[in-house]
C-alpha atoms as a PDB file:
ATOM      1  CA  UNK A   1      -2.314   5.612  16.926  1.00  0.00           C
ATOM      2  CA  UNK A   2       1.469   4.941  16.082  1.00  0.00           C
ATOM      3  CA  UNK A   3       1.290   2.388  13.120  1.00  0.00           C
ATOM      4  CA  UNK A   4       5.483   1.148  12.329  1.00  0.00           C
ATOM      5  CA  UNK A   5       6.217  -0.251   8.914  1.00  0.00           C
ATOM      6  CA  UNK A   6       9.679  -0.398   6.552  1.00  0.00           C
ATOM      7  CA  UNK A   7       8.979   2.713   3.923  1.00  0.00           C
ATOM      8  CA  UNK A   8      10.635   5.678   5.788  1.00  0.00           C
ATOM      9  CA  UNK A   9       9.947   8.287   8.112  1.00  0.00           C
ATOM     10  CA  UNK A  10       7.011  10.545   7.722  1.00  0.00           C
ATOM     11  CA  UNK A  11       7.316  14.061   7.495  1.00  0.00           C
ATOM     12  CA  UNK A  12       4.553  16.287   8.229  1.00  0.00           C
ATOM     13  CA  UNK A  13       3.411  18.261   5.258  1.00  0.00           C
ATOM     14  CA  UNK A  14       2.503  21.606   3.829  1.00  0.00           C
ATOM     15  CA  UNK A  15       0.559  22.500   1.554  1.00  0.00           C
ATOM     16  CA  UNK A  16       0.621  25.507  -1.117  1.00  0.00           C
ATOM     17  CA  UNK A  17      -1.932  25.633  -4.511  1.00  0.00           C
ATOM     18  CA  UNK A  18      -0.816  26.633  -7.486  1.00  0.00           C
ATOM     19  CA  UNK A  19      -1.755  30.715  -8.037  1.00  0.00           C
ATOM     20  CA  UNK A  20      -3.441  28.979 -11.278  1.00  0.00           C
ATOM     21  CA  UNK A  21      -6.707  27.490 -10.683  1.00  0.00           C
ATOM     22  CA  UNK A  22      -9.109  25.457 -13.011  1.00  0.00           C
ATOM     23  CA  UNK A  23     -12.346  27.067 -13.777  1.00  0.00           C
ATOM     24  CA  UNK A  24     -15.174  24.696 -12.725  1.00  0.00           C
ATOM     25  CA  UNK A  25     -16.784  24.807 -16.028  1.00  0.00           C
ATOM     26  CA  UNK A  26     -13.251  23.675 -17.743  1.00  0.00           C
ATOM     27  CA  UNK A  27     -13.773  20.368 -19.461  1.00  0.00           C
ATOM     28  CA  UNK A  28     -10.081  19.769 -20.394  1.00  0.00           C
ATOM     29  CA  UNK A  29      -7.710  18.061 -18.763  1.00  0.00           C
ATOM     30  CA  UNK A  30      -5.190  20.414 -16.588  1.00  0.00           C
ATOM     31  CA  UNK A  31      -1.743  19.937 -14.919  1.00  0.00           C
ATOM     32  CA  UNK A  32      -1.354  21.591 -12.311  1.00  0.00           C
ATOM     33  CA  UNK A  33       1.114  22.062  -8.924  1.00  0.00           C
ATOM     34  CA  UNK A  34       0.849  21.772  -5.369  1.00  0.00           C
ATOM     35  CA  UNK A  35       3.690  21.729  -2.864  1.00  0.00           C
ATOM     36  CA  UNK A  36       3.763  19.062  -0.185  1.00  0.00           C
ATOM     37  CA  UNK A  37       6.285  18.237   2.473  1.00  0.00           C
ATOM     38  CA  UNK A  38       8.476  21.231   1.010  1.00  0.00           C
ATOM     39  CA  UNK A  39       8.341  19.420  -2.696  1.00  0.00           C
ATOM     40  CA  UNK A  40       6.624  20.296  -5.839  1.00  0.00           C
ATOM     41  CA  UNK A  41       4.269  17.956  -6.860  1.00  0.00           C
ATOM     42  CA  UNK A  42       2.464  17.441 -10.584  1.00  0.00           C
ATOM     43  CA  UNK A  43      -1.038  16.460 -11.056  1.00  0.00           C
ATOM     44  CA  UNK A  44      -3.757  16.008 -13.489  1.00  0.00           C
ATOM     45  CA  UNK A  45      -7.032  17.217 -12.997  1.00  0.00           C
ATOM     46  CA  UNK A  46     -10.405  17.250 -14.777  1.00  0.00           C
ATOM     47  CA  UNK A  47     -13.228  18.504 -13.366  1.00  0.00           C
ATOM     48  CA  UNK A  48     -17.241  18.627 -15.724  1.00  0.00           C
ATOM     49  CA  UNK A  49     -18.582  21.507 -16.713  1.00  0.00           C
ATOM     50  CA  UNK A  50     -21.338  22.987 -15.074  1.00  0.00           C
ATOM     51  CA  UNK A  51     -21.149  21.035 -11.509  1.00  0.00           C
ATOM     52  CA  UNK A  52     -24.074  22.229  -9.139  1.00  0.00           C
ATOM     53  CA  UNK A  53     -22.718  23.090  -5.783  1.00  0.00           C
ATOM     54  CA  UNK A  54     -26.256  21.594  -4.579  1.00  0.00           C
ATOM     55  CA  UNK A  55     -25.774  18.524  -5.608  1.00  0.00           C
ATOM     56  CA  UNK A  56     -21.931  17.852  -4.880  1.00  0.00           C
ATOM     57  CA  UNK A  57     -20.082  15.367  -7.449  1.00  0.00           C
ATOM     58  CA  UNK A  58     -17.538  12.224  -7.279  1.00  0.00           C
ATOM     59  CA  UNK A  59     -13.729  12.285  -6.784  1.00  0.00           C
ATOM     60  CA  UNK A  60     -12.165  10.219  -8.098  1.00  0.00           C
ATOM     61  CA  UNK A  61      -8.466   9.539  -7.114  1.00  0.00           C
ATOM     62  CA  UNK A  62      -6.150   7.601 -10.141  1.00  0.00           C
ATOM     63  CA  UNK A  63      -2.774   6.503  -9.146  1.00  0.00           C
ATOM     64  CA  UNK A  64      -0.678   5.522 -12.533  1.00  0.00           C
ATOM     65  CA  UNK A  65       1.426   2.414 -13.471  1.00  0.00           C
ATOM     66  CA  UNK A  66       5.311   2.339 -13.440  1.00  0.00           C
ATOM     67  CA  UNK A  67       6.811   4.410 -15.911  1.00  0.00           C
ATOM     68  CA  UNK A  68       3.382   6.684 -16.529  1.00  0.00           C
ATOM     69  CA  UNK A  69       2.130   9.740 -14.863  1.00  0.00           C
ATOM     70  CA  UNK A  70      -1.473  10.702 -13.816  1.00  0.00           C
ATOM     71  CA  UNK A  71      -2.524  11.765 -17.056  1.00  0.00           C
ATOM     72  CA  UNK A  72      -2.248   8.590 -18.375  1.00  0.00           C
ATOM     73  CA  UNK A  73      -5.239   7.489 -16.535  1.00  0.00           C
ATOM     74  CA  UNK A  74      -7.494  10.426 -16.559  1.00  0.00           C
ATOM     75  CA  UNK A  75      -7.208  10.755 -20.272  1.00  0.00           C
ATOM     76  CA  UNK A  76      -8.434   7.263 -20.365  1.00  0.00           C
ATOM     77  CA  UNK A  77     -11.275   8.207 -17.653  1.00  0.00           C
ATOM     78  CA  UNK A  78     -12.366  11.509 -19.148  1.00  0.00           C
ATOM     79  CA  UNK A  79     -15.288  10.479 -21.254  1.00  0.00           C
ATOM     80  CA  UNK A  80     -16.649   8.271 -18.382  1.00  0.00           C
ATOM     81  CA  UNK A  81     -16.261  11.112 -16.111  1.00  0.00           C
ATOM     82  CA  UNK A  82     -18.143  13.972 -18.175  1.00  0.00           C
ATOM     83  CA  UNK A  83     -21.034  11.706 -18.634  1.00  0.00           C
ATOM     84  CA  UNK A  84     -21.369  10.897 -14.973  1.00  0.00           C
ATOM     85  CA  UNK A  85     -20.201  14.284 -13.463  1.00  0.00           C
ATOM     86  CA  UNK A  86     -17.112  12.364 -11.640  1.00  0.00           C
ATOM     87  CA  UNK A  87     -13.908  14.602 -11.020  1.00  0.00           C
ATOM     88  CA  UNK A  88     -10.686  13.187 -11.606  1.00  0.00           C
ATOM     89  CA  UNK A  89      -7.196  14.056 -10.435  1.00  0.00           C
ATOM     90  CA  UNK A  90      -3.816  11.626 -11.013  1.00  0.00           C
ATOM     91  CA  UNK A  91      -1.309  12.766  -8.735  1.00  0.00           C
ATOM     92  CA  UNK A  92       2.508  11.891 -10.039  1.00  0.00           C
ATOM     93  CA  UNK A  93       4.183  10.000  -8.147  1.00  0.00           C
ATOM     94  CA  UNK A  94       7.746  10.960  -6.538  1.00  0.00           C
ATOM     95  CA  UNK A  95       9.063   8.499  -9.223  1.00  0.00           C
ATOM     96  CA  UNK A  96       7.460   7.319 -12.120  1.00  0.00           C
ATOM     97  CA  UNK A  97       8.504   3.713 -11.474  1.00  0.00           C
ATOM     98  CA  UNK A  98       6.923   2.824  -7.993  1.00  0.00           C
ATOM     99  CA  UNK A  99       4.631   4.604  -5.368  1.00  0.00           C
ATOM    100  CA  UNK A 100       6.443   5.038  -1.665  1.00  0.00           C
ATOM    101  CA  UNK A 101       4.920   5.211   1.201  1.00  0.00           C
ATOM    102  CA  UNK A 102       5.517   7.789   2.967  1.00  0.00           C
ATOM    103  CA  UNK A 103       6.629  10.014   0.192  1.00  0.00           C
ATOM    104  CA  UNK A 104       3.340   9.614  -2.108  1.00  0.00           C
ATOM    105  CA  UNK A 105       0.751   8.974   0.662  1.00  0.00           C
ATOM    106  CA  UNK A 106      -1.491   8.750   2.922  1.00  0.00           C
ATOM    107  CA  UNK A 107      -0.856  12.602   3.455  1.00  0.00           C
ATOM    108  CA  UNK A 108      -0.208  14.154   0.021  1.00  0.00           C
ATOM    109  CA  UNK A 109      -3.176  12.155  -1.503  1.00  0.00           C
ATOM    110  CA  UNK A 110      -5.024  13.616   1.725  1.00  0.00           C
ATOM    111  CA  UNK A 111      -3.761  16.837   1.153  1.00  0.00           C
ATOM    112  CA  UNK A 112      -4.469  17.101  -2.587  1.00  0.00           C
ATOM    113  CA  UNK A 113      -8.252  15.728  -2.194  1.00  0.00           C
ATOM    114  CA  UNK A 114      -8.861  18.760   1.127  1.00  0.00           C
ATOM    115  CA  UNK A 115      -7.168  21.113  -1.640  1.00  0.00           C
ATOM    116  CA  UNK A 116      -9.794  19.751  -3.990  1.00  0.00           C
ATOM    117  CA  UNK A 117     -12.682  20.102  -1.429  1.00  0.00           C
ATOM    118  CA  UNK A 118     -12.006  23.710  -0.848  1.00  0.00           C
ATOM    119  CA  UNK A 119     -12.214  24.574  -4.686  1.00  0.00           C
ATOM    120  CA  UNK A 120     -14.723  22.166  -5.959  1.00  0.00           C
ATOM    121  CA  UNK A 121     -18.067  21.009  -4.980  1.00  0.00           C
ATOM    122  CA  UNK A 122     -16.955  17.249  -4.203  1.00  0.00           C
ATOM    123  CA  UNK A 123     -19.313  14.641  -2.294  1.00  0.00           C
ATOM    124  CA  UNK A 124     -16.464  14.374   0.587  1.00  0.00           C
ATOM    125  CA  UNK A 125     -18.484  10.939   1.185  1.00  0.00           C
ATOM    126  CA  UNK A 126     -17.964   9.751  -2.248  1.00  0.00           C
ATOM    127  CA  UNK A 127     -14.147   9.826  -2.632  1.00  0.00           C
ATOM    128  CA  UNK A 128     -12.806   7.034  -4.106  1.00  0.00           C
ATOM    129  CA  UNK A 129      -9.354   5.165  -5.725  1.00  0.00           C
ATOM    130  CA  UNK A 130      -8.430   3.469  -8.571  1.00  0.00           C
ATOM    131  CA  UNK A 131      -4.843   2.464  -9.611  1.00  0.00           C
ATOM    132  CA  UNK A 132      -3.501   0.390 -12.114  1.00  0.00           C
ATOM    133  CA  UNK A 133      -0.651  -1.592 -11.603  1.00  0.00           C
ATOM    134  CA  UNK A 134       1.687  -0.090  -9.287  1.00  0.00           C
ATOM    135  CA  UNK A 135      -0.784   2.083  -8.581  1.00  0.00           C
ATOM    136  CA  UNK A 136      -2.859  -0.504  -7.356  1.00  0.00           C
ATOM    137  CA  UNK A 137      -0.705  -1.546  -5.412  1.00  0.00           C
ATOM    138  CA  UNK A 138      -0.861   1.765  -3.887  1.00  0.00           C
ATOM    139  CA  UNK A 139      -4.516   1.995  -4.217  1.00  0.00           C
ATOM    140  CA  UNK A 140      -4.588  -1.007  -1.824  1.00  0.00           C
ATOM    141  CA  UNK A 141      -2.652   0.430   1.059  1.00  0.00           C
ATOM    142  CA  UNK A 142      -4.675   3.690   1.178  1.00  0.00           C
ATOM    143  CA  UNK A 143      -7.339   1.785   0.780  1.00  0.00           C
ATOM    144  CA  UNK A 144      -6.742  -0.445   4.187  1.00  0.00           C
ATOM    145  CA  UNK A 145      -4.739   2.762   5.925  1.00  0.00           C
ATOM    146  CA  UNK A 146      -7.495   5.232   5.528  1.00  0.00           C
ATOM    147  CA  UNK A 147     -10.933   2.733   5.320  1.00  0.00           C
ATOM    148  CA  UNK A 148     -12.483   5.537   6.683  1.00  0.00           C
ATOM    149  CA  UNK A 149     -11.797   8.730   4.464  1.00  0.00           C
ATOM    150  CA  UNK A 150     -12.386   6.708   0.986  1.00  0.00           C
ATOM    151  CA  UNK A 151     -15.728   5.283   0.227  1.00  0.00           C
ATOM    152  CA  UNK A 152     -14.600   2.517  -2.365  1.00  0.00           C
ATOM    153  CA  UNK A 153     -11.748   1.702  -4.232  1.00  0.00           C
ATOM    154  CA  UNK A 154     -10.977  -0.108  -7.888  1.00  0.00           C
ATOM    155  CA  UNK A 155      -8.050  -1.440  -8.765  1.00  0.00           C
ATOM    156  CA  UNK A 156      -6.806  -3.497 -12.097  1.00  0.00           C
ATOM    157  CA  UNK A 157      -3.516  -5.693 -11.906  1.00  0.00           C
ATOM    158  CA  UNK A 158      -2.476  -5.436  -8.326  1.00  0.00           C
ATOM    159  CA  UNK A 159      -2.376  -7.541  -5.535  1.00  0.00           C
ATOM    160  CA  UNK A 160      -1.481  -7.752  -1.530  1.00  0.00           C
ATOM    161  CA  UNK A 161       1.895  -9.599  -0.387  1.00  0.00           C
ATOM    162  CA  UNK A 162       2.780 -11.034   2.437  1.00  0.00           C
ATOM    163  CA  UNK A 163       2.614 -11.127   5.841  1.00  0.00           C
ATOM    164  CA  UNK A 164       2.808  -7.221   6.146  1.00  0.00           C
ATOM    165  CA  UNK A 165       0.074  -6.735   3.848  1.00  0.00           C
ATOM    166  CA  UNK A 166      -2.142  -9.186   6.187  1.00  0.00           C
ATOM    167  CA  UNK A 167      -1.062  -6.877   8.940  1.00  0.00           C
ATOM    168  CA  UNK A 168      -2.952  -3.874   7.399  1.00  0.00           C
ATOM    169  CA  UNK A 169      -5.872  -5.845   6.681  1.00  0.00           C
ATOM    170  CA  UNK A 170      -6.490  -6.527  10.359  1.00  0.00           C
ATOM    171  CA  UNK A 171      -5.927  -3.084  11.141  1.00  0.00           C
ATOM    172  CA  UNK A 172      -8.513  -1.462   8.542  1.00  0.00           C
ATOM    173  CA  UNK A 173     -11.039  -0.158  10.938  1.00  0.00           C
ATOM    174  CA  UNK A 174     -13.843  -0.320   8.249  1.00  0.00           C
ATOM    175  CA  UNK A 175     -14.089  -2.933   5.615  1.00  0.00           C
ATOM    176  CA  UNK A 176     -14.009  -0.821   2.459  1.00  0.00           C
ATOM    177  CA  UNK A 177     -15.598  -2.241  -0.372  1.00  0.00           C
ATOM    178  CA  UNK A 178     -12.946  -3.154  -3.377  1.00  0.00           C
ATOM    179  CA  UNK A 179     -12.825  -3.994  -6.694  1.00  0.00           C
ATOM    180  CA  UNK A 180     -10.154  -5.899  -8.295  1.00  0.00           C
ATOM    181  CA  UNK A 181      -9.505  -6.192 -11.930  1.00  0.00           C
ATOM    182  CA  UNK A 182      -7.008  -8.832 -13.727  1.00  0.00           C
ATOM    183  CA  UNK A 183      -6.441 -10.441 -17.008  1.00  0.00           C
ATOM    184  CA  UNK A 184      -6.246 -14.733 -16.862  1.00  0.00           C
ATOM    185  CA  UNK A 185      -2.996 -14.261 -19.132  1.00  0.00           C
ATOM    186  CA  UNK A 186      -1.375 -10.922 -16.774  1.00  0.00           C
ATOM    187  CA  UNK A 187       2.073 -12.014 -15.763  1.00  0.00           C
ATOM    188  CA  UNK A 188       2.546  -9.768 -13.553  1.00  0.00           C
ATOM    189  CA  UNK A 189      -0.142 -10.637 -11.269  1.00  0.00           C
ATOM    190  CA  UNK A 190      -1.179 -14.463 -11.946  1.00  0.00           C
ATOM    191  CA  UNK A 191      -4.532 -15.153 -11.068  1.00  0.00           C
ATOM    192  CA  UNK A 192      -3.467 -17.312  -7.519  1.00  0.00           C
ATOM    193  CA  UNK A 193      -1.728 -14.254  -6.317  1.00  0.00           C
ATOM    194  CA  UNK A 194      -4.555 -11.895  -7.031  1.00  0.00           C
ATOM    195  CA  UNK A 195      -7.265 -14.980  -5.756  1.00  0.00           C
ATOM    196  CA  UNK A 196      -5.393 -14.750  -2.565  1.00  0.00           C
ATOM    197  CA  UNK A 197      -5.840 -11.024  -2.100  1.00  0.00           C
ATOM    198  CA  UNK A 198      -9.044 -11.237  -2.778  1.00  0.00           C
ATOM    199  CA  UNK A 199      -9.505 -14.171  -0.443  1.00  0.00           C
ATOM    200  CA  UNK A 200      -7.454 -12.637   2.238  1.00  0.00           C
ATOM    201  CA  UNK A 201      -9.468  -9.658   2.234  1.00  0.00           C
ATOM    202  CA  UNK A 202     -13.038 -11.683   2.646  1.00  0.00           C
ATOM    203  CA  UNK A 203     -11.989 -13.525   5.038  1.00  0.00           C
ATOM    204  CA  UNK A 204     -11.839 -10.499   7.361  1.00  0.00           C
ATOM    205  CA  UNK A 205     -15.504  -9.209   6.420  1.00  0.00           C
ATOM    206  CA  UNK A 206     -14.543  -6.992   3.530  1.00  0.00           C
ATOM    207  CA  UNK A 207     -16.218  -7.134   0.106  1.00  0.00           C
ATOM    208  CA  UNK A 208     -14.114  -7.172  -2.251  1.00  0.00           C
ATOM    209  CA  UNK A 209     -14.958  -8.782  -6.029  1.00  0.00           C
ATOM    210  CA  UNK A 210     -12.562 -10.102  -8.165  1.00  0.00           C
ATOM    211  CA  UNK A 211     -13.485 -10.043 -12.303  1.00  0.00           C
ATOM    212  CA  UNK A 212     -11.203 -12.021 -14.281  1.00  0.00           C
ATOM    213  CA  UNK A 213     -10.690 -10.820 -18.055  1.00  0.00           C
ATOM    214  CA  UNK A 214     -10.553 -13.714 -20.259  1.00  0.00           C
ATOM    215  CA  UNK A 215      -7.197 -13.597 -22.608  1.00  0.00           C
ATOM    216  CA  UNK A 216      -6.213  -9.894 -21.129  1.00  0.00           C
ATOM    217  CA  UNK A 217      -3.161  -9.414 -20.070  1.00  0.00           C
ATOM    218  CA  UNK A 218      -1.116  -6.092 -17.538  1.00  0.00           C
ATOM    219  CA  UNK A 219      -1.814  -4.210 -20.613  1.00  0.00           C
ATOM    220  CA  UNK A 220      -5.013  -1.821 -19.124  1.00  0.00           C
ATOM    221  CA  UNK A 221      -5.238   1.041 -21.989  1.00  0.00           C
ATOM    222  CA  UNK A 222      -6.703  -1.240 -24.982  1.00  0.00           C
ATOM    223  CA  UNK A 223      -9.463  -2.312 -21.966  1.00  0.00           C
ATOM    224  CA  UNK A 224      -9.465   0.815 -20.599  1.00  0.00           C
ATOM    225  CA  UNK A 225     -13.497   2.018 -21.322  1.00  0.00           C
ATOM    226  CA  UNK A 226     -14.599  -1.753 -20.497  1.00  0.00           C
ATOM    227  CA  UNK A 227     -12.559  -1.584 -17.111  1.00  0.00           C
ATOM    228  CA  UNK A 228     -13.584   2.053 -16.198  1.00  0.00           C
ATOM    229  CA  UNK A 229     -17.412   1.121 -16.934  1.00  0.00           C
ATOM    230  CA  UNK A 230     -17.534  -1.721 -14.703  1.00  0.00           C
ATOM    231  CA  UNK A 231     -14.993  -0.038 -12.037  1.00  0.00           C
ATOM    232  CA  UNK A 232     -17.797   2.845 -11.780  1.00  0.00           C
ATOM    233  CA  UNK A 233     -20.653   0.690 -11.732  1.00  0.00           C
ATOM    234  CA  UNK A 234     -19.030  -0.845  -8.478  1.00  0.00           C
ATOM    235  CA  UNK A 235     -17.681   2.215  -6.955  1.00  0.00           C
ATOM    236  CA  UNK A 236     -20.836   4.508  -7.314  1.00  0.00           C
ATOM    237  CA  UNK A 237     -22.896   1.905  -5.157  1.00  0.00           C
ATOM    238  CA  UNK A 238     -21.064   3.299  -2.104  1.00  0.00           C
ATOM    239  CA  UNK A 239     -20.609   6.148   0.262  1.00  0.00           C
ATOM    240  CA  UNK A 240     -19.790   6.669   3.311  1.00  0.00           C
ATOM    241  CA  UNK A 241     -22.594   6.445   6.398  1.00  0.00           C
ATOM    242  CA  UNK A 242     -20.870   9.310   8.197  1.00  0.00           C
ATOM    243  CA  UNK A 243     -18.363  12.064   7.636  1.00  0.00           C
ATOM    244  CA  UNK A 244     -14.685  11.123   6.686  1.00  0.00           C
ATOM    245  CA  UNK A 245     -12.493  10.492   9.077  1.00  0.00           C
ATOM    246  CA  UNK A 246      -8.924  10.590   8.236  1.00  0.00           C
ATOM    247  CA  UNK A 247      -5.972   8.969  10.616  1.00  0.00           C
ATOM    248  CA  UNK A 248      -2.238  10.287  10.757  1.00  0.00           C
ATOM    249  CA  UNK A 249       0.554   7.791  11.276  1.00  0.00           C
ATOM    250  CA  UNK A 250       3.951   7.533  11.856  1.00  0.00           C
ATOM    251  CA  UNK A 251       6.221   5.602   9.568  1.00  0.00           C
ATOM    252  CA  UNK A 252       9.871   4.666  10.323  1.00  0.00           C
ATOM    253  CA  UNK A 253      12.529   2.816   8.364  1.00  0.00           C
END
């Protein structure tokens, strides 16, 4: 399948681990390298201590706001994540200001969670997204791009636009379940904008829930444990029915 849309040209991509690997019973949070498409790339990784290959555990994927980097969420995920025996990894984007497509994904999020899979004892059918912000904006593509590789997704202060985005939601081939978070006073995202995402996307047989935060505004970190606690209750209700399936494409200008 050729898909065409404005964010550049894809270039296929190679991948090379860091000599430097986490131990699987490290319960800190790491930065680490990978090189994709010829580049260097940072990201953050945590992974529980004492993860039973028999019982493989969570991944979860956290794509940063404008002006952070991936440790910014998974620092703010940790505790969540040790209880529950969820891994974490927040890639850095190619700039810190906005995710591109084709620069920061789908392939070097695919590439970094295979990496992950051949390290780590992760549930391939329970890999999930969450982004804030920018990121969720992010979150949201990959999300309707590759419906079939990630089981769920969570996002908080992000929303589809325009007729491009409605374009990708009739070309999901599976209606991954999403969950959308927003303060009533964020103005970045007012609530219409982020109703009509979330209206957009049930209208086409997805389920996607919206929870509005009374007085919060695009500010996530002072929320941060009340957002990641409800964000995991949703995602953790699904998995996948069948083996991931992820699809190439081919981007132009």
């Amino acid at each position: 399948m050729r898909l065409f849309v404005k964010f550049g040209a894809l270039f296929f991509s190679t991948l090379l681990i860091a000599l430097l690997a986490t131990p699987v019973s490290s319960q800190e949070i790491s930065k680490e390298l990978m090189t994709s498409n010829g580049k260097k790339r940072a990201y953050y990784l945590f992974v529980p201590a004492k993860l039973n290959p028999a019982a493989p555990s969570p991944l979860i994927v956290m794509l940063h706001g404008s002006g952070r980097n991936g440790l910014s969420l998974v620092e703010k995920w940790k505790d969540l994540a040790k209880k529950e025996k969820v891994i974490l990894v927040g890639p850095d984007a190619s700039d810190s200001q906005n995710w591109r497509i084709p620069e920061d994904g789908p392939d070097f999020v695919h590439e970094l969670v295979e990496a992950l899979k051949a390290r780590y004892p992760v549930n391939a059918r329970r890999v999930y997204l969450f982004g804030h912000s920018a990121g969720a904006g992010q979150a949201l593509y990959l999300s309707l791009l590759e419906s079939e590789y990630f089981a769920a997704t969570a996002i908080h202060a992000g929303a589809l636009h325009g007729s491009q985005d409605n374009q990708l939601i009739e070309r999901a081939k599976r209606k991954i379940p999403i969950a959308i978070f927003v303060g009533t006073n964020d103005s970045f995202f007012p609530l219409p904008v982020v109703r009509a995402t979330r209206d957009a996307l049930n209208a086409k047989g997805f389920n996607s829930e919206l929870t509005e935060i009374k007085g919060h505004t695009h500010w996530y970190y002072d929320k941060a444990p009340e957002i990641n606690r409800s964000a995991w209750e949703f995602l953790k209700r699904y998995e996948l029915t069948g083996e991931p399936l992820y699809e190439e494409y081919q981007f132009n200008r």
